[in-house]
Protein backbone atom coordinates (compact mmCIF):
# COMPACT_ATOMS: atom_id res chain seq x y z
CA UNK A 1 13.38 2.82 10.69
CA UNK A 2 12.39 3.06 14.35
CA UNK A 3 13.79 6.95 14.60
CA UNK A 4 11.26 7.65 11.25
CA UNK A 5 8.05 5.46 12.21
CA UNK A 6 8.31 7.04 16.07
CA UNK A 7 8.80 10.49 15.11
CA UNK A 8 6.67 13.42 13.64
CA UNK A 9 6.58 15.26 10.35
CA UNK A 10 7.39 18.60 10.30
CA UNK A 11 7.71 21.22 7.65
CA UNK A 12 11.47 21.76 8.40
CA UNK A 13 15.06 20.01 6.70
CA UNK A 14 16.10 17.28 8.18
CA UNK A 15 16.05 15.75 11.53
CA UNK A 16 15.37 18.16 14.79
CA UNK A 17 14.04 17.39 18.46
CA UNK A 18 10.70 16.98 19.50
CA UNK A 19 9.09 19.19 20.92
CA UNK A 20 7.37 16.38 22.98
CA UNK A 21 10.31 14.85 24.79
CA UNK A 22 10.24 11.85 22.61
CA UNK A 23 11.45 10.55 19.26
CA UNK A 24 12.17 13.18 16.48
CA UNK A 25 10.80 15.61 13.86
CA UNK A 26 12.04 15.36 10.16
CA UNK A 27 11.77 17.06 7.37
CA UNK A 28 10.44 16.22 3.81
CA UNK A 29 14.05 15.31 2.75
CA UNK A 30 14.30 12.30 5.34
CA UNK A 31 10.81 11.31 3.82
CA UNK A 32 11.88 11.40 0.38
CA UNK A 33 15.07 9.76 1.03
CA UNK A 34 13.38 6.61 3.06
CA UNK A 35 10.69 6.36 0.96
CA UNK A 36 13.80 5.52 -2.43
CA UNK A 37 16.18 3.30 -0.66
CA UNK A 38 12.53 1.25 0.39
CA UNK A 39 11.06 1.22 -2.87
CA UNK A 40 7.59 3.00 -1.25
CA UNK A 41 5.66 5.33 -2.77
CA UNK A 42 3.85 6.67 0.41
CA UNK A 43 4.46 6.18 4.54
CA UNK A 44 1.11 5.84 5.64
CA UNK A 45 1.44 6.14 9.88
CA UNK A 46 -1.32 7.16 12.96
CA UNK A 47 0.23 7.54 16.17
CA UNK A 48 0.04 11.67 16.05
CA UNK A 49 -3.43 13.15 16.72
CA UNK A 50 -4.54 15.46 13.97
CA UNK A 51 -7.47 17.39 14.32
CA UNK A 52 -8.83 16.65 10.97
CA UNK A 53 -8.82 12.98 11.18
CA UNK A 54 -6.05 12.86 8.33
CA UNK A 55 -2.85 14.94 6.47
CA UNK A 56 -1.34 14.41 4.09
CA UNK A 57 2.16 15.84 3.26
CA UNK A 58 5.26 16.31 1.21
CA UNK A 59 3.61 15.97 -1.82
CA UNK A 60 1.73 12.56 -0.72
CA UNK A 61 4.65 10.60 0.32
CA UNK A 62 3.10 10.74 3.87
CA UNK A 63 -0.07 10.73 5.73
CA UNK A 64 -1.02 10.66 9.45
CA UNK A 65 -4.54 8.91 9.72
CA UNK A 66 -5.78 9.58 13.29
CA UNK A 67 -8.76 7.36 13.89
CA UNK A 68 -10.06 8.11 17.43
CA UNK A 69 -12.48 10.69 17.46
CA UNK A 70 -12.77 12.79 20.43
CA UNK A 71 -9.45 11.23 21.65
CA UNK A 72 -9.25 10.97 25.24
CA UNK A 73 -13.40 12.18 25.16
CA UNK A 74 -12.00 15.85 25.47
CA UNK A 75 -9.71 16.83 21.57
CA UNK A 76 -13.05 17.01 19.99
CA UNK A 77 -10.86 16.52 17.02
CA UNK A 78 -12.70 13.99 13.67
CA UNK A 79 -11.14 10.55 12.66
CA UNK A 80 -10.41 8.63 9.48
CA UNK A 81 -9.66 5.58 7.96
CA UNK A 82 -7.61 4.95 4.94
CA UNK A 83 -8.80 2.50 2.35
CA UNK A 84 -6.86 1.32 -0.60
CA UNK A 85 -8.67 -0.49 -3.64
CA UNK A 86 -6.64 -3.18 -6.14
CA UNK A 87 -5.14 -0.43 -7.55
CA UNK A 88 -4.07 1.17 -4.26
CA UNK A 89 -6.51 4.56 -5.06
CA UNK A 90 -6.73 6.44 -1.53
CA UNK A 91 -10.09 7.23 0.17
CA UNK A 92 -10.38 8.91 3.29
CA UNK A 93 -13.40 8.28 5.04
CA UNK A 94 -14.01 10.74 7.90
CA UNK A 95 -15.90 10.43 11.16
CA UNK A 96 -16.76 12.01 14.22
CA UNK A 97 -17.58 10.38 17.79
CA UNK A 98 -21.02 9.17 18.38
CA UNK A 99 -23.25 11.13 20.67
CA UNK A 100 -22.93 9.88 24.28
CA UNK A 101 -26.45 8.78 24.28
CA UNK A 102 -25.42 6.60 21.32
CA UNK A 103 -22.67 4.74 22.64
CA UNK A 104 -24.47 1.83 25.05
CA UNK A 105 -22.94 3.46 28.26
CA UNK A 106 -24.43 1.85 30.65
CA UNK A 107 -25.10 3.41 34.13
CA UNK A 108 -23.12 2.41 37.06
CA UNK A 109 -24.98 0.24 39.22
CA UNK A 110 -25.00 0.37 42.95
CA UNK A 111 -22.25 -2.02 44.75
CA UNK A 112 -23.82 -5.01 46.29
CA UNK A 113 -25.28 -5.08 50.01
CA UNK A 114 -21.96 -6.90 50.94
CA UNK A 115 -19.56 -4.25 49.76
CA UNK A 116 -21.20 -1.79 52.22
């Protein structure tokens, strides 16, 4: 489970190496395979930025919900969240970062007398 949850889809077959030096890539056919012997419909995971906030793939038995926007103040990439009603419909609410101005920064303030 560890090799699937810390690894990235990709559109190939099977398992390969990642192209970031850690965990895995696999393929639709390792999705639909774990998603049967667990009884899931879907693998719902978010620690893969994706510029769109959210993808889906493999005919919806994954998604990758990324919800930082702006990651790292520099992807300028959107974020999502997932919500599930009773009946476990999917929504994808989108969002992007707030405006600087927005956020409550708060200016650094000078060091006290004794720190000079």
């Amino acid at each position: 489970m560890c090799d699937l949850l810390w690894s990235d889809p990709e559109e190939i077959n099977g398992w390969g190496l990642s192209p970031r030096g850690a965990g895995y890539l696999f393929g639709e056919d390792i999705c639909t395979q774990f998603n049967h012997i667990n009884k899931v419909d879907m693998i719902a995971r978010a620690h893969q930025l994706v510029m769109e906030g959210y993808k889906v793939m493999f005919n919806e038995r994954l998604v990758t919900v990324w919800s930082a926007p702006n990651y790292c103040y520099r992807c300028g990439n959107v974020a999502a969240i997932l919500e599930l009603d009773e009946n476990l419909n999917k929504a994808y609410k989108v969002f992007e970062a707030a405006p600087s101005e927005g956020r409550g920064l708060q200016g650094r303030a000078a060091p006290p007398d004794y720190f000079l």
